[in-house]
PDB file of N, CA and C in Angstrom:
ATOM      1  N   UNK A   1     -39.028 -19.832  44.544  1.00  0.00           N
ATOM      2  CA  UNK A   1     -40.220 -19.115  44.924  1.00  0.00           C
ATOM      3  C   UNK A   1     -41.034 -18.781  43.674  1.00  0.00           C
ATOM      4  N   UNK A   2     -42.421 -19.154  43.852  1.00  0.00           N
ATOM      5  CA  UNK A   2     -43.360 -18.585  42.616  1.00  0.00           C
ATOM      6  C   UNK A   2     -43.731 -17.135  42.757  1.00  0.00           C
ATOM      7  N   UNK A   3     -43.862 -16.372  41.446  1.00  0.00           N
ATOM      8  CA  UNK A   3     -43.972 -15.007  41.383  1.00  0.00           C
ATOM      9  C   UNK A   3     -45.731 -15.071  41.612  1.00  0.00           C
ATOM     10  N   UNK A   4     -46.310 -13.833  42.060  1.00  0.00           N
ATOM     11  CA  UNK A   4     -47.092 -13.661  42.726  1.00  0.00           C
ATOM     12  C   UNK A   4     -48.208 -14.040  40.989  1.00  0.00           C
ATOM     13  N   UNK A   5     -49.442 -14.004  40.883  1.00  0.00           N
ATOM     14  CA  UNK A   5     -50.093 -14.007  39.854  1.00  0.00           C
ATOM     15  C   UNK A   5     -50.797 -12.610  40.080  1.00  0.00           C
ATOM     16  N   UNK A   6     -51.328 -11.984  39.019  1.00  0.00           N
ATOM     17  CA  UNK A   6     -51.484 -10.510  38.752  1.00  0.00           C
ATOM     18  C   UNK A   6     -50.323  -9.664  37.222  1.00  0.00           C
ATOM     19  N   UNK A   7     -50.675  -8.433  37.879  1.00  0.00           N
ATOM     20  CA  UNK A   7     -49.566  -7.901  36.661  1.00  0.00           C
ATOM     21  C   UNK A   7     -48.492  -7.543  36.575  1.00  0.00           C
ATOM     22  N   UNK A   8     -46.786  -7.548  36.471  1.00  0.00           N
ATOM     23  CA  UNK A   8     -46.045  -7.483  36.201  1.00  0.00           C
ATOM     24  C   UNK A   8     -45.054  -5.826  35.396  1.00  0.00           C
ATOM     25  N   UNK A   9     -45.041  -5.301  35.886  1.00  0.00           N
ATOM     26  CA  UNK A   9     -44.618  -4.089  35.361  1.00  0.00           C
ATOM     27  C   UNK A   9     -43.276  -3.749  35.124  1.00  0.00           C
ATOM     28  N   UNK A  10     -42.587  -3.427  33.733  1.00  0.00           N
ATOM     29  CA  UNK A  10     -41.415  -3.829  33.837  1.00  0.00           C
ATOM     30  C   UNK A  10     -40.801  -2.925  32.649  1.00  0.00           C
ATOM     31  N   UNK A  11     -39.739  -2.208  33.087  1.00  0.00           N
ATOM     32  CA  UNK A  11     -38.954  -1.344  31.698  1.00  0.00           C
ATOM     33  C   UNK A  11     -37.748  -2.273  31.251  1.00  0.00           C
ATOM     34  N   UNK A  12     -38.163  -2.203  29.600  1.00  0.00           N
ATOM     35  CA  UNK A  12     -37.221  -3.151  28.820  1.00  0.00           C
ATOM     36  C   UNK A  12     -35.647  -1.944  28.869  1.00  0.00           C
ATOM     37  N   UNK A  13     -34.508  -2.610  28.675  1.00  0.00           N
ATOM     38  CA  UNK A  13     -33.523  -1.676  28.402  1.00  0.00           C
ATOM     39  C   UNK A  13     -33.555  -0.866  27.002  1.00  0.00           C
ATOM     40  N   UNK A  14     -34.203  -1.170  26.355  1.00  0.00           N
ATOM     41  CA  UNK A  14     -34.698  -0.571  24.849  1.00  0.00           C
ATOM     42  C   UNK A  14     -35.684   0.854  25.739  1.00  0.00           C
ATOM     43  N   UNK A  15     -35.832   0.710  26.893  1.00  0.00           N
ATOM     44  CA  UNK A  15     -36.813   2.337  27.060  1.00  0.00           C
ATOM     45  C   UNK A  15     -38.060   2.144  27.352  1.00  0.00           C
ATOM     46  N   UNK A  16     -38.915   0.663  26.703  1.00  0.00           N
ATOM     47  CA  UNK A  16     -40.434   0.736  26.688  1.00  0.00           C
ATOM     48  C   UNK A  16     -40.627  -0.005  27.691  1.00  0.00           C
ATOM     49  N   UNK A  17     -41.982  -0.081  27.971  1.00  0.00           N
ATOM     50  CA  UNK A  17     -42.697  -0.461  29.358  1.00  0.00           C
ATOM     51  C   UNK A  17     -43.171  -1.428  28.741  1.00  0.00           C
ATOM     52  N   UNK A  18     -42.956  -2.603  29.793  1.00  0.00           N
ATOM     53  CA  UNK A  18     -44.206  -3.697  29.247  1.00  0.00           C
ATOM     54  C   UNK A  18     -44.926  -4.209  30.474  1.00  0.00           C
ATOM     55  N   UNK A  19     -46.552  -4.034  30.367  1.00  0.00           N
ATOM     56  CA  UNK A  19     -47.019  -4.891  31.212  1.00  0.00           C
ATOM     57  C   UNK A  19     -47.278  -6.403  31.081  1.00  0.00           C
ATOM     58  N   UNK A  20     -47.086  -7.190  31.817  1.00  0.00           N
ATOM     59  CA  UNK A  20     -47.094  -8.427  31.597  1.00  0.00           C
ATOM     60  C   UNK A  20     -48.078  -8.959  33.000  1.00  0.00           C
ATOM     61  N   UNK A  21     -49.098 -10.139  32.236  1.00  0.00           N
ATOM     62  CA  UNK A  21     -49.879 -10.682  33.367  1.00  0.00           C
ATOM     63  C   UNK A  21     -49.396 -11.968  33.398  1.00  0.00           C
ATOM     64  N   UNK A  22     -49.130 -12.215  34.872  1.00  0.00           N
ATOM     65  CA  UNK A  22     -48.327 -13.448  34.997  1.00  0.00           C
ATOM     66  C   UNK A  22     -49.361 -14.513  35.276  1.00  0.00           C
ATOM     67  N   UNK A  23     -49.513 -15.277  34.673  1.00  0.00           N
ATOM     68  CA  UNK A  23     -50.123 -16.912  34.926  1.00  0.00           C
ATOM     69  C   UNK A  23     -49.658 -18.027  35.834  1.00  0.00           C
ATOM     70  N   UNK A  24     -49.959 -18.882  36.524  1.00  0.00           N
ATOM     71  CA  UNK A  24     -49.594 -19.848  37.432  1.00  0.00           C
ATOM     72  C   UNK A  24     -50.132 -21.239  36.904  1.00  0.00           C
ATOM     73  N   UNK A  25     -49.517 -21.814  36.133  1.00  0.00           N
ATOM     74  CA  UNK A  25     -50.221 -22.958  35.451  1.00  0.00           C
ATOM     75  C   UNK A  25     -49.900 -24.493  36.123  1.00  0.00           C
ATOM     76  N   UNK A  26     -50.701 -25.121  37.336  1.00  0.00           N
ATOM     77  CA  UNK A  26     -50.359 -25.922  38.463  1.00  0.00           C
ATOM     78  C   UNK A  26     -50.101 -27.580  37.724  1.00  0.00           C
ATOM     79  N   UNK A  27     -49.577 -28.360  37.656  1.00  0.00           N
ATOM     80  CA  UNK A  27     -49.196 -29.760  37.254  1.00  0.00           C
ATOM     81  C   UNK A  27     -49.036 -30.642  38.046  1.00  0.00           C
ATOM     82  N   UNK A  28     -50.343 -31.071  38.354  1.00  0.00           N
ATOM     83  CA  UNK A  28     -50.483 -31.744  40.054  1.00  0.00           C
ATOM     84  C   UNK A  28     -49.873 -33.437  39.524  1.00  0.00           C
ATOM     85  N   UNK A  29     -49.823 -34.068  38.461  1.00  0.00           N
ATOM     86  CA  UNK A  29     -48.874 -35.266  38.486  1.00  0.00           C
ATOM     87  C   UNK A  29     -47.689 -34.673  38.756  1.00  0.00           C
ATOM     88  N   UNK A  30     -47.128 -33.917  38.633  1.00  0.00           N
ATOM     89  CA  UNK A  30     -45.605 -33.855  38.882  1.00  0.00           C
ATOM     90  C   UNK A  30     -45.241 -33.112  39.808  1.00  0.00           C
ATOM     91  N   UNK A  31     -46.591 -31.854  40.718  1.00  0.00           N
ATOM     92  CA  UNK A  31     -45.995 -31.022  41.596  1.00  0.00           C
ATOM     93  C   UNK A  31     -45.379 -30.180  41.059  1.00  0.00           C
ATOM     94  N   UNK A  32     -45.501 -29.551  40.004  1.00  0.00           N
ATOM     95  CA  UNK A  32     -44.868 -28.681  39.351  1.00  0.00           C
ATOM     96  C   UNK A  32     -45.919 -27.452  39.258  1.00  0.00           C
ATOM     97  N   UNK A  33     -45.257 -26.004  38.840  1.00  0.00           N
ATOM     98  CA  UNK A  33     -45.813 -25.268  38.177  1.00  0.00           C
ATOM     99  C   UNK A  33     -45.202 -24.691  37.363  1.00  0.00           C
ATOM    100  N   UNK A  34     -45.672 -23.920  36.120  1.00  0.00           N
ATOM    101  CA  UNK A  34     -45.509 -23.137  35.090  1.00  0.00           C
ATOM    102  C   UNK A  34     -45.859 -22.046  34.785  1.00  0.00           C
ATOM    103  N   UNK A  35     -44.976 -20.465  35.197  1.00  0.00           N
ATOM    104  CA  UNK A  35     -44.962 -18.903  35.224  1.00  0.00           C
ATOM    105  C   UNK A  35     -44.959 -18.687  33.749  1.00  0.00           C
ATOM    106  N   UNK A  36     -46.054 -18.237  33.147  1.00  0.00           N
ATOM    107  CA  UNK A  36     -46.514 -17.604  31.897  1.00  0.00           C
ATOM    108  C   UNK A  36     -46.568 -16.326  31.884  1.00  0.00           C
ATOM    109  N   UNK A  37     -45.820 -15.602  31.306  1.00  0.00           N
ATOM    110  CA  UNK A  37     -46.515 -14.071  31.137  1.00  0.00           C
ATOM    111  C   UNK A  37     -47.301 -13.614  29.548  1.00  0.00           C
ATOM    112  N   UNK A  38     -47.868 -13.069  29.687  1.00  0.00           N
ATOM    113  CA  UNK A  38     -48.607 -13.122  28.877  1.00  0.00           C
ATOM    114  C   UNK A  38     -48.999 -11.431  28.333  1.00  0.00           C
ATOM    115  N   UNK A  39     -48.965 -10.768  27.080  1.00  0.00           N
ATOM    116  CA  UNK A  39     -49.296  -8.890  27.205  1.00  0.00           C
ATOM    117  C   UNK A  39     -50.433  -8.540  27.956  1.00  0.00           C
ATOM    118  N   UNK A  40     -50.644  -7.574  28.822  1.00  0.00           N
ATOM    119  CA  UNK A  40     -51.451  -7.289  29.161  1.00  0.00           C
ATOM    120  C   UNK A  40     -52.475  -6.188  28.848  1.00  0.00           C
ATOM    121  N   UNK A  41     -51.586  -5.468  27.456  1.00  0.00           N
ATOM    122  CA  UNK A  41     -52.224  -4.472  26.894  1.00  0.00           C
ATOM    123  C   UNK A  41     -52.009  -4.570  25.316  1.00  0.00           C
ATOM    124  N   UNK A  42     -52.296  -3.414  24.570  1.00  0.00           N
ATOM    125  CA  UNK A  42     -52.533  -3.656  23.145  1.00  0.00           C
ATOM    126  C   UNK A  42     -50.770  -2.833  23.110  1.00  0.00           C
ATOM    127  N   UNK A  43     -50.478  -2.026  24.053  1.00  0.00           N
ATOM    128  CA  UNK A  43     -49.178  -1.331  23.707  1.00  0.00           C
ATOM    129  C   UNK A  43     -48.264  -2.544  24.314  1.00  0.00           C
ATOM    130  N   UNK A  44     -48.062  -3.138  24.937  1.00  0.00           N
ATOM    131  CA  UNK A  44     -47.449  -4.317  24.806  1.00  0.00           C
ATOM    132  C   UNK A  44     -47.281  -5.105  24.222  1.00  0.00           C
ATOM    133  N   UNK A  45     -48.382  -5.694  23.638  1.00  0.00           N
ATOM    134  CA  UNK A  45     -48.378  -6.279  22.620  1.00  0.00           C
ATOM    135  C   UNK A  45     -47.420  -5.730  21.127  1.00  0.00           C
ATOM    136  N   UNK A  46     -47.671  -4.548  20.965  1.00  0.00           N
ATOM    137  CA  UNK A  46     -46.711  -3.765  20.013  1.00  0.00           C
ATOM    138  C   UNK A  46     -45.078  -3.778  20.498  1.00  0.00           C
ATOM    139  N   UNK A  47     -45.123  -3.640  21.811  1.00  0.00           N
ATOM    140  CA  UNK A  47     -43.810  -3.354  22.139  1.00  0.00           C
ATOM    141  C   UNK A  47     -43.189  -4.651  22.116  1.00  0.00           C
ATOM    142  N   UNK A  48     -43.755  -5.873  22.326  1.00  0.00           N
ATOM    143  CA  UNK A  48     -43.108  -7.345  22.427  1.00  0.00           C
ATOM    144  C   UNK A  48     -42.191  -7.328  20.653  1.00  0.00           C
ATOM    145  N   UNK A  49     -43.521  -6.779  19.921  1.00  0.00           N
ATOM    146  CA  UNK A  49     -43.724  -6.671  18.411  1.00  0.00           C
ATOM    147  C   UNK A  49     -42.076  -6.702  17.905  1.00  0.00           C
ATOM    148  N   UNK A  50     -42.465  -5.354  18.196  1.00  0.00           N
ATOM    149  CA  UNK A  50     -40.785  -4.385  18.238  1.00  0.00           C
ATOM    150  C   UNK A  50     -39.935  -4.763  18.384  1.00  0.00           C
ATOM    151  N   UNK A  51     -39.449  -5.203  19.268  1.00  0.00           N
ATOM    152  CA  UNK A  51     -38.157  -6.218  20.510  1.00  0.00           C
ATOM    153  C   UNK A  51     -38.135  -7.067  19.843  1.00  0.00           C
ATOM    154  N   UNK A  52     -39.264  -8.102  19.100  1.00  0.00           N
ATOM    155  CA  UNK A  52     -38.146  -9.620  18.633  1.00  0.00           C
ATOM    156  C   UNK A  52     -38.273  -9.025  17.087  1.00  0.00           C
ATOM    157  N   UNK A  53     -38.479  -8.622  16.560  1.00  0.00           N
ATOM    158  CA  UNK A  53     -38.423  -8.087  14.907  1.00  0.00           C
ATOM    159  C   UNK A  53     -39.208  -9.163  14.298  1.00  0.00           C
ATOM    160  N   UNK A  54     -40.447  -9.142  14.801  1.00  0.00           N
ATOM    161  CA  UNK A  54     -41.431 -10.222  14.405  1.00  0.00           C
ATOM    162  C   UNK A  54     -42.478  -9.991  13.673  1.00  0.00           C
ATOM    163  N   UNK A  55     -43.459 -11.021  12.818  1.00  0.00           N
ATOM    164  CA  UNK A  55     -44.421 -10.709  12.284  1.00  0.00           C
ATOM    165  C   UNK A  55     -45.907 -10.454  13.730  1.00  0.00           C
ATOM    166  N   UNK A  56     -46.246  -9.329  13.421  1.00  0.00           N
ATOM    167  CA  UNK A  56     -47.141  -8.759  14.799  1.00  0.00           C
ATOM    168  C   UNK A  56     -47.946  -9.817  15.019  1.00  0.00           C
ATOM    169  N   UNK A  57     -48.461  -9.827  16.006  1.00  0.00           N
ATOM    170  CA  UNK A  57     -49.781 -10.718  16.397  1.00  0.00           C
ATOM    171  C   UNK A  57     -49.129 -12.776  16.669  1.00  0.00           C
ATOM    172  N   UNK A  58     -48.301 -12.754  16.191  1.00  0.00           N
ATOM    173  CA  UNK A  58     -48.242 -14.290  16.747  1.00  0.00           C
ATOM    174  C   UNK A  58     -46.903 -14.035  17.453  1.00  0.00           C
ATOM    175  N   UNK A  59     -47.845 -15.516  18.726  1.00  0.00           N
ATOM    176  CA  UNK A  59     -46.796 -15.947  19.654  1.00  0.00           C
ATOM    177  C   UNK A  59     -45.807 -16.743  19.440  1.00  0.00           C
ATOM    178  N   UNK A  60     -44.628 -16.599  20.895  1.00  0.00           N
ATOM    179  CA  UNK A  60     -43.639 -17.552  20.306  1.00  0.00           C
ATOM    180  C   UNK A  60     -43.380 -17.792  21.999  1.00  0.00           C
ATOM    181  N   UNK A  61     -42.746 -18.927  22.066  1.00  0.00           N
ATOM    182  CA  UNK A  61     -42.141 -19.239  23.605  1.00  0.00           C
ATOM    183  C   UNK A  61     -40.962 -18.536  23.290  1.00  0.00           C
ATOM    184  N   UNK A  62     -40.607 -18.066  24.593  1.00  0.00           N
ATOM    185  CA  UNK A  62     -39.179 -17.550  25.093  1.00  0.00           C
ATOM    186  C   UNK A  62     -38.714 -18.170  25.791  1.00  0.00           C
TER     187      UNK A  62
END
């Protein structure tokens, strides 16, 4: 089942909240799709920060 598209609300076990906006990315040669979440705020973005012990501001696949 695909997760709905919109926002995602979710407490990490670390305590913090992350909102996440979920994407639906459709792949009509293959019939496929692809669930992206993506921060949906600037405190998310910090909190992703936090959690992987990363340099701020760049992405990474999970």
């Amino acid at each position: 089942m695909v997760p709905r598209r919109g926002a995602l609300r979710l407490r990490h076990p670390s305590g913090c909240e992350l909102l996440l906006d979920r994407e639906t990315l459709e792949l009509p040669s293959d019939a496929q799709q692809l669930v992206v979440l993506l921060p949906a705020d600037r405190e998310t973005v910090r909190a992703v920060d936090r959690l992987g012990d990363r340099t701020p501001g760049r992405l990474r696949a999970v």
